[in-house]
PDB file of N, CA and C in Angstrom:
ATOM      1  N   UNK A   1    -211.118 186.286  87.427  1.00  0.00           N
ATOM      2  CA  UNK A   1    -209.879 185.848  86.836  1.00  0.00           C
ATOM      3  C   UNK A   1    -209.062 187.027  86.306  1.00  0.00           C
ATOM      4  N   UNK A   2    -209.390 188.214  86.001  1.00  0.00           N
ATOM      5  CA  UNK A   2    -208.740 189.159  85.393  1.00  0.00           C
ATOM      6  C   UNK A   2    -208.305 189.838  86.502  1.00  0.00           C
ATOM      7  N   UNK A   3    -208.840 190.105  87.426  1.00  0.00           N
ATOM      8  CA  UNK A   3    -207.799 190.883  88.730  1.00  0.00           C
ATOM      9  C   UNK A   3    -206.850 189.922  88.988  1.00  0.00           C
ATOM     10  N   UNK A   4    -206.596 188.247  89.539  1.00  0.00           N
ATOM     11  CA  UNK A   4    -205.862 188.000  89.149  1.00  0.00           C
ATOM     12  C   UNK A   4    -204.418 187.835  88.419  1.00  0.00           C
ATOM     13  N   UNK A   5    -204.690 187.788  87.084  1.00  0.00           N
ATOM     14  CA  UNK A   5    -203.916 187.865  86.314  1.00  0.00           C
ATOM     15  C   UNK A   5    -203.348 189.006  86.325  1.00  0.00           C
ATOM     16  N   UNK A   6    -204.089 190.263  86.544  1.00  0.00           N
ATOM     17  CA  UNK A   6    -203.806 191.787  86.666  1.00  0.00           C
ATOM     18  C   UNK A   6    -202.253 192.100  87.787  1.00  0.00           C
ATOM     19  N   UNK A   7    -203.141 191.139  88.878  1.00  0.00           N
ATOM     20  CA  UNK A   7    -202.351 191.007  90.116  1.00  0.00           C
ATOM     21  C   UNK A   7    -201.121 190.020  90.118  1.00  0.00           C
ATOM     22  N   UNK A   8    -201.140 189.525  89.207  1.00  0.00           N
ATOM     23  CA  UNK A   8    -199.810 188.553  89.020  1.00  0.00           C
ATOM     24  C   UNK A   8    -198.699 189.394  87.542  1.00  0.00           C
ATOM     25  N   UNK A   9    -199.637 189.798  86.985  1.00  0.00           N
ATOM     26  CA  UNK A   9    -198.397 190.818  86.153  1.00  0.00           C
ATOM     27  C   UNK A   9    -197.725 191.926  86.822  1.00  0.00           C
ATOM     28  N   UNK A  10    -198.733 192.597  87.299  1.00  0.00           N
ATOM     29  CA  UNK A  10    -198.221 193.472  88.562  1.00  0.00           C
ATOM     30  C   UNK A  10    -196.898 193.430  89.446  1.00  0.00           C
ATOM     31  N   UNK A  11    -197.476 192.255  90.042  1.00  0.00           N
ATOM     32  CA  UNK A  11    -196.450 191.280  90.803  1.00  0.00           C
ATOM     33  C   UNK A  11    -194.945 191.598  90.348  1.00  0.00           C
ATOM     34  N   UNK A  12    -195.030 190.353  88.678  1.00  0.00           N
ATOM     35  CA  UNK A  12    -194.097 190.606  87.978  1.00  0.00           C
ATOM     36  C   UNK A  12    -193.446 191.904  87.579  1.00  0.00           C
ATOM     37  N   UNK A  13    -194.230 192.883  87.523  1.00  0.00           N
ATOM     38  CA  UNK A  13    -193.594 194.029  86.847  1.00  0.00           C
ATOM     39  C   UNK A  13    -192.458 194.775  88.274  1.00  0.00           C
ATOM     40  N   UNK A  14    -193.360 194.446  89.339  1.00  0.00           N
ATOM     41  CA  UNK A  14    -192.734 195.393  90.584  1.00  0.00           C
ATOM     42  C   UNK A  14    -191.173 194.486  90.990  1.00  0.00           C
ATOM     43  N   UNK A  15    -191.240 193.231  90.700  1.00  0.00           N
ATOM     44  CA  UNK A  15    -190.031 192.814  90.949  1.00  0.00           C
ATOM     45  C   UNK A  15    -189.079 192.754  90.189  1.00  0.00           C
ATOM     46  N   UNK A  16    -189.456 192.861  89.144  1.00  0.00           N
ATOM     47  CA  UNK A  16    -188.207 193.157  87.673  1.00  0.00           C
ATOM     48  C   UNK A  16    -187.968 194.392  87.752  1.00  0.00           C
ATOM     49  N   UNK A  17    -188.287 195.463  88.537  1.00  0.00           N
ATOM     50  CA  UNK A  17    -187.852 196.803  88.892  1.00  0.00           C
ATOM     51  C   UNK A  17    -186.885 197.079  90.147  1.00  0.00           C
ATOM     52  N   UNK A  18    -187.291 196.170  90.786  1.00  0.00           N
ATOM     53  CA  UNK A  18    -186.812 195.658  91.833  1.00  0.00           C
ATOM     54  C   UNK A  18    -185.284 195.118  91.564  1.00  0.00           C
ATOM     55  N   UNK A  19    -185.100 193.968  90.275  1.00  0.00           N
ATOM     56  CA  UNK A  19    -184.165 193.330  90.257  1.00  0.00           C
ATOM     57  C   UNK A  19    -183.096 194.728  89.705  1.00  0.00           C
ATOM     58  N   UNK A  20    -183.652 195.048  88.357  1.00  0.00           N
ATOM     59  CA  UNK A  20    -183.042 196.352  87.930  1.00  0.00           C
ATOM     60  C   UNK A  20    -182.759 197.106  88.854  1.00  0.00           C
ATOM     61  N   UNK A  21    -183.441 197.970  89.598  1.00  0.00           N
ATOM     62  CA  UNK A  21    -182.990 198.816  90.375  1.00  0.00           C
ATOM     63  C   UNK A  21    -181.788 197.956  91.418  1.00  0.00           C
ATOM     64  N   UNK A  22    -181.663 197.284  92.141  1.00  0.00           N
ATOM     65  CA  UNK A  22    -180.648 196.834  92.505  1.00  0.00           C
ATOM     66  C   UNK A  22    -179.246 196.184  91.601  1.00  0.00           C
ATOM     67  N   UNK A  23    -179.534 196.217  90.477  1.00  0.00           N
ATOM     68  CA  UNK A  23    -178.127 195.708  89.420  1.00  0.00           C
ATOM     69  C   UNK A  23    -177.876 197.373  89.316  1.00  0.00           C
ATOM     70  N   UNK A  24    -178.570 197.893  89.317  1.00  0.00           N
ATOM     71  CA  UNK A  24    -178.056 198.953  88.507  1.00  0.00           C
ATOM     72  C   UNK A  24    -177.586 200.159  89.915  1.00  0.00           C
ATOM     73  N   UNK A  25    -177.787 199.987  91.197  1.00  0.00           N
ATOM     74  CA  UNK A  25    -177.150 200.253  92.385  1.00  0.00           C
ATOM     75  C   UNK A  25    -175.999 199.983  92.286  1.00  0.00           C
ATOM     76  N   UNK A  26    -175.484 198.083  92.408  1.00  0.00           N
ATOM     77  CA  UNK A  26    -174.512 197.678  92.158  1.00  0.00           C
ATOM     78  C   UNK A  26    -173.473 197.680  91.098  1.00  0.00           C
ATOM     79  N   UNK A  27    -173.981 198.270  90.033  1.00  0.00           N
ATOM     80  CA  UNK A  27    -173.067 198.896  88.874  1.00  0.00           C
ATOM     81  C   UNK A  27    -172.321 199.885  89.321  1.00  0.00           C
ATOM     82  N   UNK A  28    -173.525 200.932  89.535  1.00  0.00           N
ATOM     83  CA  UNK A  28    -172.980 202.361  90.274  1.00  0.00           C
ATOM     84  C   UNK A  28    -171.817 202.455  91.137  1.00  0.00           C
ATOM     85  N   UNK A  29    -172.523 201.465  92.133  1.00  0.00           N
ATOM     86  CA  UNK A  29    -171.367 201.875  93.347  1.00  0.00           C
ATOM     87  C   UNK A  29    -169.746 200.889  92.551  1.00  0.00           C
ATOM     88  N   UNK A  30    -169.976 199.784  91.803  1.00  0.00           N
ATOM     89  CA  UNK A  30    -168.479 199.395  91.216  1.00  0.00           C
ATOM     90  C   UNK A  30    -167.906 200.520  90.452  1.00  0.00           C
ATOM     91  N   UNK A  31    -168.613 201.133  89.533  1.00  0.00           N
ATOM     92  CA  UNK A  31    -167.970 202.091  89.047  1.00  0.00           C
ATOM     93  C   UNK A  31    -167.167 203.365  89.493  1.00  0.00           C
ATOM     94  N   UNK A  32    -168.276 203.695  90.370  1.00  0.00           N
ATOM     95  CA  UNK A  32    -167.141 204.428  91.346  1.00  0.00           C
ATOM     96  C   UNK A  32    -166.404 204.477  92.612  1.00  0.00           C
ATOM     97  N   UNK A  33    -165.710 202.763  92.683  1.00  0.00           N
ATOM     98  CA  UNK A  33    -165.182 202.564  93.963  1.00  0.00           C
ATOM     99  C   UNK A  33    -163.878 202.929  93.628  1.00  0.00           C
ATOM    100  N   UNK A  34    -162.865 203.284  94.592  1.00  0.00           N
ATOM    101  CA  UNK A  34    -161.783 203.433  94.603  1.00  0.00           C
ATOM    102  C   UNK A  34    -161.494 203.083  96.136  1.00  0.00           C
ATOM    103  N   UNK A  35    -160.471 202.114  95.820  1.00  0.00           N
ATOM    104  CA  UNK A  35    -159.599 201.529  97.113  1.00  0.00           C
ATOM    105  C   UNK A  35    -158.587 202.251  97.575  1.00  0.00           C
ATOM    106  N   UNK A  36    -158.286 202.799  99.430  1.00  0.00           N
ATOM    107  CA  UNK A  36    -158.022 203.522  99.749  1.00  0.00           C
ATOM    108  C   UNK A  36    -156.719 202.653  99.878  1.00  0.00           C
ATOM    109  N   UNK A  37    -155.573 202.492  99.153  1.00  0.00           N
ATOM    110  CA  UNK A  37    -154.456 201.512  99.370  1.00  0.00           C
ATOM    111  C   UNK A  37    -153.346 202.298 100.464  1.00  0.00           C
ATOM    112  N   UNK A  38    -153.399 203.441 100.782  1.00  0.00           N
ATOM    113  CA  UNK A  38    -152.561 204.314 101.649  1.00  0.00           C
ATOM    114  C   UNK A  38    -153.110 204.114 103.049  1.00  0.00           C
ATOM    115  N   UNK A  39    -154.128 204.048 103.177  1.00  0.00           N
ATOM    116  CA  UNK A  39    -154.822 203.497 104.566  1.00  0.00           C
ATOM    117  C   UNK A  39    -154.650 202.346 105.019  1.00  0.00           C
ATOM    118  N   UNK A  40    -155.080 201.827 104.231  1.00  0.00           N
ATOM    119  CA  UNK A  40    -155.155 200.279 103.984  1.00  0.00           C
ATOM    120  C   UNK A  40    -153.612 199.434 104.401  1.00  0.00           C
ATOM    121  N   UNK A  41    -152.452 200.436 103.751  1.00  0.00           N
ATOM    122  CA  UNK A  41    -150.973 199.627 103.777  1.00  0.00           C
ATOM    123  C   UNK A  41    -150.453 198.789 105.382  1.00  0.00           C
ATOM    124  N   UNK A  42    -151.055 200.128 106.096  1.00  0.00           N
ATOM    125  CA  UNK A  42    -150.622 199.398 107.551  1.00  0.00           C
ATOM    126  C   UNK A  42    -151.407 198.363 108.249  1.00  0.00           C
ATOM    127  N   UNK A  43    -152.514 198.087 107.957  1.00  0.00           N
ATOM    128  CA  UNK A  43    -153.921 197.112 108.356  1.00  0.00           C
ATOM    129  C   UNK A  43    -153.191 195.743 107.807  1.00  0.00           C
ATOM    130  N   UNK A  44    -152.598 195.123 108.335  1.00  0.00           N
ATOM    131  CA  UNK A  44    -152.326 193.543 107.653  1.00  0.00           C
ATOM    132  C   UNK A  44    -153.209 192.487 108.335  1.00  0.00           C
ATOM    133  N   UNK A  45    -154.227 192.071 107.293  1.00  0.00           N
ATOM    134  CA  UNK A  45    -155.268 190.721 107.756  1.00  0.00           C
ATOM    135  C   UNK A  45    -155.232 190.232 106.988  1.00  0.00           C
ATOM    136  N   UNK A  46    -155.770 188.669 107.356  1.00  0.00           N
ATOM    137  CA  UNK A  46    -156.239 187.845 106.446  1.00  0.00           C
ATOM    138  C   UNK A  46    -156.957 187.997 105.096  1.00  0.00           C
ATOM    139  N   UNK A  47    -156.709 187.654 103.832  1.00  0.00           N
ATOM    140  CA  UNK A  47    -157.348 188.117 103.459  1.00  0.00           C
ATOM    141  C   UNK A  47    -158.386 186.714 102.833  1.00  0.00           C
ATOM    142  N   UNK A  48    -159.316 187.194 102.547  1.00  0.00           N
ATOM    143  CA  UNK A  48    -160.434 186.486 102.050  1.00  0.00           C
ATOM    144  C   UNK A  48    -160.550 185.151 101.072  1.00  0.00           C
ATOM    145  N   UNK A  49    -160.649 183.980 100.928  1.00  0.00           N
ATOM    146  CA  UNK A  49    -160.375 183.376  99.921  1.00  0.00           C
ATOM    147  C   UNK A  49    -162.054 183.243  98.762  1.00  0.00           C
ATOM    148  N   UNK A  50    -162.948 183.728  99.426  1.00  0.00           N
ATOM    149  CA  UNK A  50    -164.192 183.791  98.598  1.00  0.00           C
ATOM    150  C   UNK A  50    -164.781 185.174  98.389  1.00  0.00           C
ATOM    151  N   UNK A  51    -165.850 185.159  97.375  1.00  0.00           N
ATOM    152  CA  UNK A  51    -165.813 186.666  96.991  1.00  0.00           C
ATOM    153  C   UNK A  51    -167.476 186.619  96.643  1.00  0.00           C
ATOM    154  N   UNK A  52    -168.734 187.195  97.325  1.00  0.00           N
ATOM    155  CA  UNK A  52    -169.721 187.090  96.999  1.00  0.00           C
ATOM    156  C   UNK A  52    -169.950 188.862  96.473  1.00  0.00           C
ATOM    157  N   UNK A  53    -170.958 188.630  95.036  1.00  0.00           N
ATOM    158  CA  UNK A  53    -171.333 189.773  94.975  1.00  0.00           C
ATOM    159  C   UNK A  53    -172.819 189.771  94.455  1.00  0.00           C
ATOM    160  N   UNK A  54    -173.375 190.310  95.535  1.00  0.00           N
ATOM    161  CA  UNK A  54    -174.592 190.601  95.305  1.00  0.00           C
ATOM    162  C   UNK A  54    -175.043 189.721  96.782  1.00  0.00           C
ATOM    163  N   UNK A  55    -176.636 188.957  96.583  1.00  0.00           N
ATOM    164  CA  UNK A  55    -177.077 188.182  97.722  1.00  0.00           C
ATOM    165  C   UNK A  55    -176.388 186.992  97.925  1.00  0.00           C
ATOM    166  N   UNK A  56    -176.502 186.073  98.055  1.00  0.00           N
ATOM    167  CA  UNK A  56    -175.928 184.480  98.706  1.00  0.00           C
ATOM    168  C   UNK A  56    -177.308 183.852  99.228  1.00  0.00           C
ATOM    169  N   UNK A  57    -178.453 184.427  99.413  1.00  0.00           N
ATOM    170  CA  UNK A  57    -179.515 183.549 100.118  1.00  0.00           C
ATOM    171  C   UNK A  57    -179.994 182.082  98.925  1.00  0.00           C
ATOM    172  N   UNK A  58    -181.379 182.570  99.287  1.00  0.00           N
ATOM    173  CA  UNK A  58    -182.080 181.312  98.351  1.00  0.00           C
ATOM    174  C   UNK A  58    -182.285 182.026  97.547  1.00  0.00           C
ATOM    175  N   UNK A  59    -182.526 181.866  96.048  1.00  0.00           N
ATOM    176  CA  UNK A  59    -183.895 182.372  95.168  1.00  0.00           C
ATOM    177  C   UNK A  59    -184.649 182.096  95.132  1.00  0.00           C
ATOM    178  N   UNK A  60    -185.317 181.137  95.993  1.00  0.00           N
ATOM    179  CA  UNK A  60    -186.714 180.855  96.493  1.00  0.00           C
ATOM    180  C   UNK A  60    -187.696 181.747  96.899  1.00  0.00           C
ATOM    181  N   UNK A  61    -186.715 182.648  97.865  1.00  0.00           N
ATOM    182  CA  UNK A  61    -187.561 183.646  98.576  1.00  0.00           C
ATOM    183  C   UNK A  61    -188.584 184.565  97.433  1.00  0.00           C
ATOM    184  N   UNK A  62    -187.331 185.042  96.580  1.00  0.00           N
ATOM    185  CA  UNK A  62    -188.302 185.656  95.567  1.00  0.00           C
ATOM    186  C   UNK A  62    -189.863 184.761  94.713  1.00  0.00           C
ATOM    187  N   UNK A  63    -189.871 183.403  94.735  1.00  0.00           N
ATOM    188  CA  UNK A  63    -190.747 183.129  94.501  1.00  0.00           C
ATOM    189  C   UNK A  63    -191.901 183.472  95.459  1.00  0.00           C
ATOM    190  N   UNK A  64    -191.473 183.262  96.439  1.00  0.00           N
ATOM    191  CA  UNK A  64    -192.551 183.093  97.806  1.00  0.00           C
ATOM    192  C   UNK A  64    -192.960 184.787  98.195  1.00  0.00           C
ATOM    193  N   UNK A  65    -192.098 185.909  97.790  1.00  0.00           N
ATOM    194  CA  UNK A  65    -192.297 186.898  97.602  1.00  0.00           C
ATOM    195  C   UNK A  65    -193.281 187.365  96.431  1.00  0.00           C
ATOM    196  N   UNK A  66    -192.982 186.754  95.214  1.00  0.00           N
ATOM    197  CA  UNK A  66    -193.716 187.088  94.202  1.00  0.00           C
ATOM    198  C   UNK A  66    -195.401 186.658  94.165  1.00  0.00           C
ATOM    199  N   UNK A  67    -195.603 185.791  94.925  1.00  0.00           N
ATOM    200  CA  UNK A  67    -196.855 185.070  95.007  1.00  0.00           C
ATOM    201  C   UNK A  67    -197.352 185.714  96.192  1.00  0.00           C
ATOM    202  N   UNK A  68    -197.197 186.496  97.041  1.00  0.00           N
ATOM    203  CA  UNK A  68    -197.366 186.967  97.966  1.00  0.00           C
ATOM    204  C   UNK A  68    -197.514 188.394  97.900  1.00  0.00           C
ATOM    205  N   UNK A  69    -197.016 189.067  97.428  1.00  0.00           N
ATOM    206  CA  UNK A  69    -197.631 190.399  96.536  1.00  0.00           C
ATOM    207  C   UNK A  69    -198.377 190.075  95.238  1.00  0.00           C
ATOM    208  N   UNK A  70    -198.744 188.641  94.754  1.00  0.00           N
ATOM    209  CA  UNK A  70    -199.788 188.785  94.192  1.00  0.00           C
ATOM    210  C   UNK A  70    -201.052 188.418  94.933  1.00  0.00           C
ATOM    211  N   UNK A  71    -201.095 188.045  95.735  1.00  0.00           N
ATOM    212  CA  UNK A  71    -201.966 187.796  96.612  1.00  0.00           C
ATOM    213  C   UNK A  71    -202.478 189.349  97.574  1.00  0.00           C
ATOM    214  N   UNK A  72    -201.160 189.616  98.137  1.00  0.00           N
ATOM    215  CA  UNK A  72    -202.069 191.231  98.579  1.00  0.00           C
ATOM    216  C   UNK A  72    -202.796 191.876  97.609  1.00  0.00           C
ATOM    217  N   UNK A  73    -202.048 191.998  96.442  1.00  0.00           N
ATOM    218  CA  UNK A  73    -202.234 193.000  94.989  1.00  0.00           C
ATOM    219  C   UNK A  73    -203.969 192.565  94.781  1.00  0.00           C
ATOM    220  N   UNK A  74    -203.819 191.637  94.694  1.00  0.00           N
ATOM    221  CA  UNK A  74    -205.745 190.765  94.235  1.00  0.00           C
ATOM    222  C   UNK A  74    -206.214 191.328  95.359  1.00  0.00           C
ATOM    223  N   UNK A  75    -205.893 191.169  96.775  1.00  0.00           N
ATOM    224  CA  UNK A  75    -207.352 191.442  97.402  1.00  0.00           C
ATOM    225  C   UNK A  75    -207.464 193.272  97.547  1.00  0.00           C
ATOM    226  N   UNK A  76    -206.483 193.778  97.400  1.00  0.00           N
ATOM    227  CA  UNK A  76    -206.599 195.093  97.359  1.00  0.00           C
ATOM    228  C   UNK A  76    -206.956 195.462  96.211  1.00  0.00           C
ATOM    229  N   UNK A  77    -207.017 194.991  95.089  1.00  0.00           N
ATOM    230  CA  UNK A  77    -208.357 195.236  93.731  1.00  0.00           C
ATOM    231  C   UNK A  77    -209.306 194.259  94.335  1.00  0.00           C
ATOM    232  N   UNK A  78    -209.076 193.655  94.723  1.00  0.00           N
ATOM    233  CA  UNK A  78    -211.091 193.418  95.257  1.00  0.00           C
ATOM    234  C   UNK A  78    -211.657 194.329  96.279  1.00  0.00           C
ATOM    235  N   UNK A  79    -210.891 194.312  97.025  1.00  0.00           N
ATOM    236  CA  UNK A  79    -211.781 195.876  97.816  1.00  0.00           C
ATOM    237  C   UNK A  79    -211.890 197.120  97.074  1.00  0.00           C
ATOM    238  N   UNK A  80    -211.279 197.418  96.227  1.00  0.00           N
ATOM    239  CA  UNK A  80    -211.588 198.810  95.071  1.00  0.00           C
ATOM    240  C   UNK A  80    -212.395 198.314  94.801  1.00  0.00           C
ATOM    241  N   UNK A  81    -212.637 197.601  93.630  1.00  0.00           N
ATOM    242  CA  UNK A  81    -213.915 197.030  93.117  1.00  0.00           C
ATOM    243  C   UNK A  81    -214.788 197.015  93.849  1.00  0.00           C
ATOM    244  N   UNK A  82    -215.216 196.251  95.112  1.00  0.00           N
ATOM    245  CA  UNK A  82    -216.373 196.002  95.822  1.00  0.00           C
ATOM    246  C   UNK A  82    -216.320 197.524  96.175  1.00  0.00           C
ATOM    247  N   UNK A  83    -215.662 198.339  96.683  1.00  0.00           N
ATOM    248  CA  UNK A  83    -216.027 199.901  96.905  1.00  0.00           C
ATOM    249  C   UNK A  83    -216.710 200.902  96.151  1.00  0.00           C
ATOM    250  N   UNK A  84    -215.983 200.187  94.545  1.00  0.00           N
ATOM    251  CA  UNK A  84    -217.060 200.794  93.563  1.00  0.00           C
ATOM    252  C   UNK A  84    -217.929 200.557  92.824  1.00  0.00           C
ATOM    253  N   UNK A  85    -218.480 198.991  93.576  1.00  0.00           N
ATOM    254  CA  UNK A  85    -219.098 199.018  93.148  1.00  0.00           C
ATOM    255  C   UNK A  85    -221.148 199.664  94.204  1.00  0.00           C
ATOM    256  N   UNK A  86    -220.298 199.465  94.863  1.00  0.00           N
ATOM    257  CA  UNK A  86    -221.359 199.990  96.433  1.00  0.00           C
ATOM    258  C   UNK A  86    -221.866 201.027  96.643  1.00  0.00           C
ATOM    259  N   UNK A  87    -220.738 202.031  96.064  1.00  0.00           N
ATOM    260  CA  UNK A  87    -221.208 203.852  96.052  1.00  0.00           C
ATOM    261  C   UNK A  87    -222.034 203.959  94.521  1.00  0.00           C
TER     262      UNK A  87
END
């Protein structure tokens, strides 16, 4: 039960780094965008009536992700373990 649990905080910790590191990508690059409006003047299109920022999928996935690197995470501390415990 403690690799486990080991393997499910784990889990947790690698994807809240995960989430951070991508907010904090997307900060970055807003902060330093600048729109090229001189280029841009002669290009006349449609323009967009919706505006996504960031993903649009499910947030499901991340569940099914998170349980799934806890699942590798456990059996790869069970093979350490059983390795040390053998030598």
């Amino acid at each position: 039960m403690k690799i486990t649990k080991r393997a499910m905080l784990l889990s947790t910790a690698l994807h809240l780094l995960y989430f951070v590191a991508m907010f904090g990508v997307g900060f970055i690059r807003t902060l330093n965008y600048e729109p090229d409006i001189i280029a841009e003047a002669g290009n006349v299109t449609t323009l967009q009536n919706e505006v996504a920022i960031g993903t649009t999928g499910s947030p499901f996935i991340y569940v099914f992700t998170w349980i799934g690197l806890a699942i590798v995470l456990a059996l790869g501390m069970l093979t350490v373990q059983r390795i040390r415990q053998t030598r």
